[in-house]
PDB file of N, CA and C in Angstrom:
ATOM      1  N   UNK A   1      -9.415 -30.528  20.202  1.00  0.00           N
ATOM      2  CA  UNK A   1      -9.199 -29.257  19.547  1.00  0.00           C
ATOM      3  C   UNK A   1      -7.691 -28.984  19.528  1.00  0.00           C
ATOM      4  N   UNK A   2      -7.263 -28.629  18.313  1.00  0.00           N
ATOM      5  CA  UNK A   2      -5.547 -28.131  18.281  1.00  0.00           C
ATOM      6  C   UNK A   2      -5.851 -27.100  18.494  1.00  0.00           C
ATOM      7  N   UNK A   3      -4.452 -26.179  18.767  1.00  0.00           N
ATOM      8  CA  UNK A   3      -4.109 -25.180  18.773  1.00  0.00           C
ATOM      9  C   UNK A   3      -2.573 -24.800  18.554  1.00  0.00           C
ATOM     10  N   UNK A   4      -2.499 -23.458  18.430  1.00  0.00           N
ATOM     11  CA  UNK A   4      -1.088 -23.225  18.073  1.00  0.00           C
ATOM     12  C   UNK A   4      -0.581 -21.610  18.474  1.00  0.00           C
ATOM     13  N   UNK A   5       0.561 -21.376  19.289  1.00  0.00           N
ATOM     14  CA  UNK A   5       1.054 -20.518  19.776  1.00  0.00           C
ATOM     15  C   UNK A   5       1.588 -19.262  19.508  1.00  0.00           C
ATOM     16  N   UNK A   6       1.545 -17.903  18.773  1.00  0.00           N
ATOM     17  CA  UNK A   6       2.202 -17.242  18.129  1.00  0.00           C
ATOM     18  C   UNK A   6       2.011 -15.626  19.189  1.00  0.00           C
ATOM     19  N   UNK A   7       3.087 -15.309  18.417  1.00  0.00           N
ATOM     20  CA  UNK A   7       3.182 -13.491  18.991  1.00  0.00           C
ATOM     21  C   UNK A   7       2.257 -12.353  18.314  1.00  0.00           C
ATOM     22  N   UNK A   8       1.675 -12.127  18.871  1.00  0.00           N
ATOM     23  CA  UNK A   8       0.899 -10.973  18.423  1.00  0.00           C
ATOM     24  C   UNK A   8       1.103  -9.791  18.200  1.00  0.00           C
ATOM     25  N   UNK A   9       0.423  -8.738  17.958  1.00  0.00           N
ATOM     26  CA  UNK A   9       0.544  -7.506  18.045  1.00  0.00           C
ATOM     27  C   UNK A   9      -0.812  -6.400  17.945  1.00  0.00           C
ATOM     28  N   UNK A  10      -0.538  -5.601  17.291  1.00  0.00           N
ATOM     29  CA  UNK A  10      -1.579  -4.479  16.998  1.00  0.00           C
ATOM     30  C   UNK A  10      -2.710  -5.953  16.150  1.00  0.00           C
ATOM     31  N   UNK A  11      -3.766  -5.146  16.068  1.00  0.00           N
ATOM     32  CA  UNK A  11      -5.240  -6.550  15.409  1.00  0.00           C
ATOM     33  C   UNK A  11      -6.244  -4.993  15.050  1.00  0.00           C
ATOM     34  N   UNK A  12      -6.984  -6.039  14.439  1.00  0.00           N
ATOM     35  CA  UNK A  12      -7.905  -4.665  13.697  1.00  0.00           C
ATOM     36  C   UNK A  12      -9.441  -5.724  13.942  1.00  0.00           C
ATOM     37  N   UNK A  13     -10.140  -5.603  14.343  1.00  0.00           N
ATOM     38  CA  UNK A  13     -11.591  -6.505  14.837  1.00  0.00           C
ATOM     39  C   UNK A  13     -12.666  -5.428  13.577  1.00  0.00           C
ATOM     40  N   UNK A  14     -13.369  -6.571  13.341  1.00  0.00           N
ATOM     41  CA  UNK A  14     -14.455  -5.921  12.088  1.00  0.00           C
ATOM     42  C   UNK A  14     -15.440  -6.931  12.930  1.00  0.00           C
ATOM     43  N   UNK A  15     -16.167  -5.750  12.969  1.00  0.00           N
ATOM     44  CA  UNK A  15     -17.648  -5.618  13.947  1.00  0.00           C
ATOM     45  C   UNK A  15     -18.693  -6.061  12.705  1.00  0.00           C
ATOM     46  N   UNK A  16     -18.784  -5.750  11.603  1.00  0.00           N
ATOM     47  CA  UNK A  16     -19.925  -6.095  10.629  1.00  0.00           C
ATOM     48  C   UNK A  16     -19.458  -4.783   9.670  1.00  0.00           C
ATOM     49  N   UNK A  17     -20.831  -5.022   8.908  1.00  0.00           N
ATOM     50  CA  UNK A  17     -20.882  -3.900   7.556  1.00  0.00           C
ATOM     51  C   UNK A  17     -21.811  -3.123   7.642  1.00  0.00           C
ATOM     52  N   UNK A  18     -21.490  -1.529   7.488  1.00  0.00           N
ATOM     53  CA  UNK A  18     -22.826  -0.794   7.385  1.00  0.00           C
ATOM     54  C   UNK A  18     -23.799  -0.953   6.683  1.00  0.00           C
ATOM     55  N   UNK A  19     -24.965   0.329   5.900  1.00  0.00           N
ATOM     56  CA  UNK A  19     -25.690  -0.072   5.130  1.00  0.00           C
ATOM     57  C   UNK A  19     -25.455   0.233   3.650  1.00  0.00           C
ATOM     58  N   UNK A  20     -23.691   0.652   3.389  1.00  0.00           N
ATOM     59  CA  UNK A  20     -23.477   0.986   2.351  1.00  0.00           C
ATOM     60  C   UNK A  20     -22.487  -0.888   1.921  1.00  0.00           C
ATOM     61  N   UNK A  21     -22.414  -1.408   3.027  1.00  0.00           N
ATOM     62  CA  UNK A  21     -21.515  -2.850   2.783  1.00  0.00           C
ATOM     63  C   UNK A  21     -20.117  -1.927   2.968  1.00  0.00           C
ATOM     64  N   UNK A  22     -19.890  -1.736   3.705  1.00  0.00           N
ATOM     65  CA  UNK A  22     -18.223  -0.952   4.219  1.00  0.00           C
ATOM     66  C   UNK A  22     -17.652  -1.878   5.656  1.00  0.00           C
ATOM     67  N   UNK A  23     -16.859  -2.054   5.943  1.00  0.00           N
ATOM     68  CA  UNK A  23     -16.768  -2.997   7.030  1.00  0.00           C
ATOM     69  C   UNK A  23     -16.565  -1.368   8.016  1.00  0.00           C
ATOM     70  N   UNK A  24     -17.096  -2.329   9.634  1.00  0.00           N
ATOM     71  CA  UNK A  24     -17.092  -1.654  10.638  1.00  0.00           C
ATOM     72  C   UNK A  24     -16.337  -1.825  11.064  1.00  0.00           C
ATOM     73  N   UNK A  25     -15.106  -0.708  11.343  1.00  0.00           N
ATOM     74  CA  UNK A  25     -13.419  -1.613  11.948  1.00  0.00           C
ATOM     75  C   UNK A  25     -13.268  -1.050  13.091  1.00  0.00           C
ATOM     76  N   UNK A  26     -12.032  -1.807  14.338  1.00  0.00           N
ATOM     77  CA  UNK A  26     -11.624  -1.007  15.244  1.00  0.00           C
ATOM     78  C   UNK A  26     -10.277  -1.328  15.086  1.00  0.00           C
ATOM     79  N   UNK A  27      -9.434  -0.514  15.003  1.00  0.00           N
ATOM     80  CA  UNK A  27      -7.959  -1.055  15.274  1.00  0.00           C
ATOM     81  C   UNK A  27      -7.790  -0.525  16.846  1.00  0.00           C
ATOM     82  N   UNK A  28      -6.525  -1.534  17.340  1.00  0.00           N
ATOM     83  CA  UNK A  28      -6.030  -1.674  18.665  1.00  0.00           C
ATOM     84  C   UNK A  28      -4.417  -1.326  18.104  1.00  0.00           C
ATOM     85  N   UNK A  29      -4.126  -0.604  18.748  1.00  0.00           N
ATOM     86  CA  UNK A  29      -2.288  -0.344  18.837  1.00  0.00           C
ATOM     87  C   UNK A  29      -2.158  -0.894  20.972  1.00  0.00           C
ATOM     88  N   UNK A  30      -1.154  -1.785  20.378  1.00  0.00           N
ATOM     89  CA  UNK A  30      -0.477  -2.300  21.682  1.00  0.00           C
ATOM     90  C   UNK A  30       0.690  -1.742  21.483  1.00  0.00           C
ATOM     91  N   UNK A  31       1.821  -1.627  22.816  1.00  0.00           N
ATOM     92  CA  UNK A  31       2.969  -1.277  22.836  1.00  0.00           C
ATOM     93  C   UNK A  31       3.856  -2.510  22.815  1.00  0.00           C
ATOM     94  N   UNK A  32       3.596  -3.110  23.598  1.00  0.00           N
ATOM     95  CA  UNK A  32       4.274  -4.489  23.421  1.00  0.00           C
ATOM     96  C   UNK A  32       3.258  -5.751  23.023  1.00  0.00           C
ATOM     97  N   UNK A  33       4.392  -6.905  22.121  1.00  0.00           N
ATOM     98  CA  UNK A  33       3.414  -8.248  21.542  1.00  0.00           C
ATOM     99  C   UNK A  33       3.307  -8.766  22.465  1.00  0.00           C
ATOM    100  N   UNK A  34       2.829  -9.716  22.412  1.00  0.00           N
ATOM    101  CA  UNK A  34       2.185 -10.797  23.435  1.00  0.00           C
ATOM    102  C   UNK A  34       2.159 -12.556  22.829  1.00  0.00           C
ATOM    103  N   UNK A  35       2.350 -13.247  23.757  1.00  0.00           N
ATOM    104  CA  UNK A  35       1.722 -14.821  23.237  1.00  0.00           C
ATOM    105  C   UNK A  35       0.308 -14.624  23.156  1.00  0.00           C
ATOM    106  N   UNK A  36      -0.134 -14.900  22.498  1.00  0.00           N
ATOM    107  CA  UNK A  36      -1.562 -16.035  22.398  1.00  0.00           C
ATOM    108  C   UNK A  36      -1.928 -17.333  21.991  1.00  0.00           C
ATOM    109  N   UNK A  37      -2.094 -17.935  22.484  1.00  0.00           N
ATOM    110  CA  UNK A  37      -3.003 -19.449  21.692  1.00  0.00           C
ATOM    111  C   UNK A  37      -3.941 -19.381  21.001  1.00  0.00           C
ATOM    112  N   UNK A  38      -4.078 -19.451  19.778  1.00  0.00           N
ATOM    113  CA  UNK A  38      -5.295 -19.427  19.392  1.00  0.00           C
ATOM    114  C   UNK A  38      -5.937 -21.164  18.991  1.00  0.00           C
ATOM    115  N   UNK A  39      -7.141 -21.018  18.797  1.00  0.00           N
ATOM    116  CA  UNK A  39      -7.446 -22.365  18.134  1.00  0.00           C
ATOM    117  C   UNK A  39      -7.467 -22.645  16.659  1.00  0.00           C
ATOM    118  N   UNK A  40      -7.154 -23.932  16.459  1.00  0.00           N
ATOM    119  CA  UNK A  40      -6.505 -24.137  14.790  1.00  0.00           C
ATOM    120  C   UNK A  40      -7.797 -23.492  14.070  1.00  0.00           C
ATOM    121  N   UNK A  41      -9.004 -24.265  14.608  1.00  0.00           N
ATOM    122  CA  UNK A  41     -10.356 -24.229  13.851  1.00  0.00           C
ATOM    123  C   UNK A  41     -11.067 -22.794  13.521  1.00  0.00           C
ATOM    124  N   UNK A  42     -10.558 -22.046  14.750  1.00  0.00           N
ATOM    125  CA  UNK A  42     -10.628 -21.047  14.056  1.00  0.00           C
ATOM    126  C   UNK A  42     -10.326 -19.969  13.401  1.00  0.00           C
ATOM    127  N   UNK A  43      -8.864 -20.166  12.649  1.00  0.00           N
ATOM    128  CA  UNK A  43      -8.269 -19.473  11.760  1.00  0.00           C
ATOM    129  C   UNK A  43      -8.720 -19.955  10.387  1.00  0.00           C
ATOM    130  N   UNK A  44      -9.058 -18.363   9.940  1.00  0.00           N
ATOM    131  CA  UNK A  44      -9.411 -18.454   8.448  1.00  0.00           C
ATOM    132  C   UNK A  44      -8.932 -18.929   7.392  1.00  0.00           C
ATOM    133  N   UNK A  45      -7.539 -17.637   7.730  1.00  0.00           N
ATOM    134  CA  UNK A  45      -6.882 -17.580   6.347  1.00  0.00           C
ATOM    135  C   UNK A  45      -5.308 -16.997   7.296  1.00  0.00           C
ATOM    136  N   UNK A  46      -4.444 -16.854   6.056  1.00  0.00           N
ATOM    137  CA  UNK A  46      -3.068 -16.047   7.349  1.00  0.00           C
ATOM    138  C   UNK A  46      -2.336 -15.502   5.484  1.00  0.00           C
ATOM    139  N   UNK A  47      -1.237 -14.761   6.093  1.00  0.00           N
ATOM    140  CA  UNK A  47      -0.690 -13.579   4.857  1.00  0.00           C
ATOM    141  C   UNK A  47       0.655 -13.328   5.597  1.00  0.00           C
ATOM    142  N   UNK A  48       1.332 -12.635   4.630  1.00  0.00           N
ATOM    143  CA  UNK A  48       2.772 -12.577   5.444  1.00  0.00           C
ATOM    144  C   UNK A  48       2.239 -11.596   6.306  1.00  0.00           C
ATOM    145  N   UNK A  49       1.764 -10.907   6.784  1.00  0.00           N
ATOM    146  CA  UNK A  49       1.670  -9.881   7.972  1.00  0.00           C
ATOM    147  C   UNK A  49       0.161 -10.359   9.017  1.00  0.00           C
ATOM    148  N   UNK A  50      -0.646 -11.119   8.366  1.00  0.00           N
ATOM    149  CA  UNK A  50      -1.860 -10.921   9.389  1.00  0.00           C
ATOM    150  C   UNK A  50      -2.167 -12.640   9.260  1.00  0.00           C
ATOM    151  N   UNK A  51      -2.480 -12.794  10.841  1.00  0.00           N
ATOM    152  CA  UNK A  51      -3.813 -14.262  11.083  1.00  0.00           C
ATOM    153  C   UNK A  51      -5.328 -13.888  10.980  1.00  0.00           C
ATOM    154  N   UNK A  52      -5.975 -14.030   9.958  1.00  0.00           N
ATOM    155  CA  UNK A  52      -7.829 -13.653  10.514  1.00  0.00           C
ATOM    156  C   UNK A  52      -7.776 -15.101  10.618  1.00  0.00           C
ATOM    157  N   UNK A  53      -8.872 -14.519  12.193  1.00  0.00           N
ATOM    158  CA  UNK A  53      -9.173 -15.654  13.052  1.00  0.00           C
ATOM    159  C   UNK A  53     -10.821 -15.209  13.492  1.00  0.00           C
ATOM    160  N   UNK A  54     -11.991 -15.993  13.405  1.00  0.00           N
ATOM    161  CA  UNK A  54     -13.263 -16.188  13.679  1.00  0.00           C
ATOM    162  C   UNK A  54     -12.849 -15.668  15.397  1.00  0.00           C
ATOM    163  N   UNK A  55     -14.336 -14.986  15.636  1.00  0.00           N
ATOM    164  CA  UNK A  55     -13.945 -13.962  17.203  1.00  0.00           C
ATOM    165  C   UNK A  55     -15.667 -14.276  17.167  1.00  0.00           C
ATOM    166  N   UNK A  56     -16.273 -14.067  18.586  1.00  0.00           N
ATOM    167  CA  UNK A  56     -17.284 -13.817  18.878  1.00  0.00           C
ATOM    168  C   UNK A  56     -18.423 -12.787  18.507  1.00  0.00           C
ATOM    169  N   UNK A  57     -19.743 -13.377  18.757  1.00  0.00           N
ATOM    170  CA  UNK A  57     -20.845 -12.446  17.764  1.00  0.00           C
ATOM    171  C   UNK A  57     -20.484 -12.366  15.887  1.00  0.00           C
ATOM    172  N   UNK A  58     -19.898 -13.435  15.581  1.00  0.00           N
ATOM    173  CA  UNK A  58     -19.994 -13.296  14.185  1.00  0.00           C
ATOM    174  C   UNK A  58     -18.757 -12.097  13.229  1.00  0.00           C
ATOM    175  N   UNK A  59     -18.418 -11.371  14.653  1.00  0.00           N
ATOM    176  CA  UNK A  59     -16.926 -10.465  14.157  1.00  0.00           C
ATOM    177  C   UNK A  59     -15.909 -11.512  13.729  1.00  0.00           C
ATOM    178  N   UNK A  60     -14.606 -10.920  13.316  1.00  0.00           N
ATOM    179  CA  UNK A  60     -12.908 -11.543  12.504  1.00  0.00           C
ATOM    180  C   UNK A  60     -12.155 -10.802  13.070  1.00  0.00           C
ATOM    181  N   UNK A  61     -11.002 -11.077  13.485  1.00  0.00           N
ATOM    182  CA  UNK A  61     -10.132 -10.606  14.160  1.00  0.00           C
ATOM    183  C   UNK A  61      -9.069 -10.392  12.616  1.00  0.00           C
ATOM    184  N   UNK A  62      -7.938  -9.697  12.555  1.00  0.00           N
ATOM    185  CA  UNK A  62      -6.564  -9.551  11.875  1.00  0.00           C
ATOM    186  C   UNK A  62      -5.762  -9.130  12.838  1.00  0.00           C
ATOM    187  N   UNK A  63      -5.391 -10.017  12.785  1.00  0.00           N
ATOM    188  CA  UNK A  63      -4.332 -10.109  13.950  1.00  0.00           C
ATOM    189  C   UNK A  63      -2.438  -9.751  13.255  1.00  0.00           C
ATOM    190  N   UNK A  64      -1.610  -8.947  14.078  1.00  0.00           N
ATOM    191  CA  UNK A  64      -0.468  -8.856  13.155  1.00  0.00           C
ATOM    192  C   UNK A  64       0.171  -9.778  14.397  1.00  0.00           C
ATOM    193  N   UNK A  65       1.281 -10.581  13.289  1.00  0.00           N
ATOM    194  CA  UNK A  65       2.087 -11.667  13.946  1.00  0.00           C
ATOM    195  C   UNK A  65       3.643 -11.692  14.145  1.00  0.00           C
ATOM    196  N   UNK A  66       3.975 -11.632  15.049  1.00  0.00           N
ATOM    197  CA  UNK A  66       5.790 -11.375  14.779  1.00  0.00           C
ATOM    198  C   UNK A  66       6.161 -12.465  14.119  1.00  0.00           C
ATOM    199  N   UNK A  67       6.053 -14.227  13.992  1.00  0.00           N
ATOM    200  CA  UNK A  67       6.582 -15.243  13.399  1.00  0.00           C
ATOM    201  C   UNK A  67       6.730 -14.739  11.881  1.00  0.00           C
ATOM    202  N   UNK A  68       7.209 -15.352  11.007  1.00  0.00           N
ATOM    203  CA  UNK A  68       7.475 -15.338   9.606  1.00  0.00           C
ATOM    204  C   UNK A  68       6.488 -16.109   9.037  1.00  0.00           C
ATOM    205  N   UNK A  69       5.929 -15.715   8.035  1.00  0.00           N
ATOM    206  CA  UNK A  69       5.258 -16.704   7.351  1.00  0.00           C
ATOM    207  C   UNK A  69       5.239 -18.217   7.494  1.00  0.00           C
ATOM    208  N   UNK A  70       6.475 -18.339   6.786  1.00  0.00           N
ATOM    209  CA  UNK A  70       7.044 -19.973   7.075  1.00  0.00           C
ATOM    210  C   UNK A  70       6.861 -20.583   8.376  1.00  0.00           C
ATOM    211  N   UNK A  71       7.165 -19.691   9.352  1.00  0.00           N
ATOM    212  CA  UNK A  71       7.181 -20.753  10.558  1.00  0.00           C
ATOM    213  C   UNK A  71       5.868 -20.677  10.878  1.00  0.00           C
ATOM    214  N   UNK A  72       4.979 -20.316  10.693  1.00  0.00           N
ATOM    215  CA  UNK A  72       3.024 -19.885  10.609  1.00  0.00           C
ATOM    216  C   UNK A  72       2.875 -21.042  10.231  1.00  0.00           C
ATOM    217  N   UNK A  73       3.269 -21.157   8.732  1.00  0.00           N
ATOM    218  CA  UNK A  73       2.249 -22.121   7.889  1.00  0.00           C
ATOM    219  C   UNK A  73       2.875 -23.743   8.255  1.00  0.00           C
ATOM    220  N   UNK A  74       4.440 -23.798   8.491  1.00  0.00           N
ATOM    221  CA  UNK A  74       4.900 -25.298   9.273  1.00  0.00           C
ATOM    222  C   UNK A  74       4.293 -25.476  10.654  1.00  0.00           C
ATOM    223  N   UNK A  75       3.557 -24.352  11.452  1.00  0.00           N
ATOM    224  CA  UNK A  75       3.148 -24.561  13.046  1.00  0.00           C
ATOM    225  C   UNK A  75       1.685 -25.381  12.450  1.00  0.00           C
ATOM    226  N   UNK A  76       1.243 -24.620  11.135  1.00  0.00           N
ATOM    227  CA  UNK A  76      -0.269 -25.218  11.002  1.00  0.00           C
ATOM    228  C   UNK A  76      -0.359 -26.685  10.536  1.00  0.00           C
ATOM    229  N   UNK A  77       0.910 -26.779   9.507  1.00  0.00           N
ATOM    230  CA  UNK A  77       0.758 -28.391   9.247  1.00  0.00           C
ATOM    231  C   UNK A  77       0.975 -29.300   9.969  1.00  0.00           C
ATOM    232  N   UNK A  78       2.041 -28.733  10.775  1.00  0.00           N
ATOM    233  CA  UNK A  78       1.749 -30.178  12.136  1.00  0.00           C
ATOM    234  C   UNK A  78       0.684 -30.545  12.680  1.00  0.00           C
ATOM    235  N   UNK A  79      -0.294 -29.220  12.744  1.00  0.00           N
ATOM    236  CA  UNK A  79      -1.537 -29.863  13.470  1.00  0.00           C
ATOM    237  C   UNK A  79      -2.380 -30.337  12.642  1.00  0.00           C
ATOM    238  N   UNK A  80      -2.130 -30.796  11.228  1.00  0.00           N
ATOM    239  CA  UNK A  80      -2.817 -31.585  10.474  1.00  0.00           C
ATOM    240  C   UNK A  80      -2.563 -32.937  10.476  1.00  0.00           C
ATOM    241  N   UNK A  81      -1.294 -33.393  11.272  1.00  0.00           N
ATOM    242  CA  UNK A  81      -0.788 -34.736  10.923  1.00  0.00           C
ATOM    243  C   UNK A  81      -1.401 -35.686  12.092  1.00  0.00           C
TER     244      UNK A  81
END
C-alpha cells in the first residue's frame, strides 16, 4: 500500500444523504494543521483547496490542504512509478 504525507486542516465529513438526496455534513474547524498520512488508494479526487478521501462506514472526508496543488499532484505521481 502507498501512501503520501500532507498538511491538513479544517475537513468537512459527509455522513450520507437525507430523504430529500441533500448530503449530511459535519464541518470540523481546527486551530492548527497537522501532518497526516493518508493512503494513495484511498483518495478520490483532489482540487486546488480540498483532498476527498474514502473514510469509514461508507462516509468521504474533504479535507483542506496547506501543499499547493502542484506539489499534491507530483507527491501522487511518484507513487505511480
Amino acid at each position: 500500500m502507498k501512501f503520501i504525507e500532507i498538511t491538513v486542516k479544517n475537513h468537512i465529513i459527509v455522513h450520507g444523504f437525507d430523504a430529500r438526496n441533500q448530503e449530511i455534513t459535519e464541518e470540523v474547524k481546527v486551530e492548527e494543521a497537522s501532518k497526516k498520512t493518508i493512503a494513495v488508494d484511498r483518495i478520490l479526487s483532489i482540487s486546488n483547496q480540498f483532498i476527498l478521501t474514502k473514510y469509514a462506514y461508507d462516509r468521504v472526508i474533504y479535507w483542506e490542504y496547506l501543499e499547493d496543488y502542484e506539489t499534491l499532484k507530483s507527491m501522487l505521481d511518484c507513487t505511480n512509478e
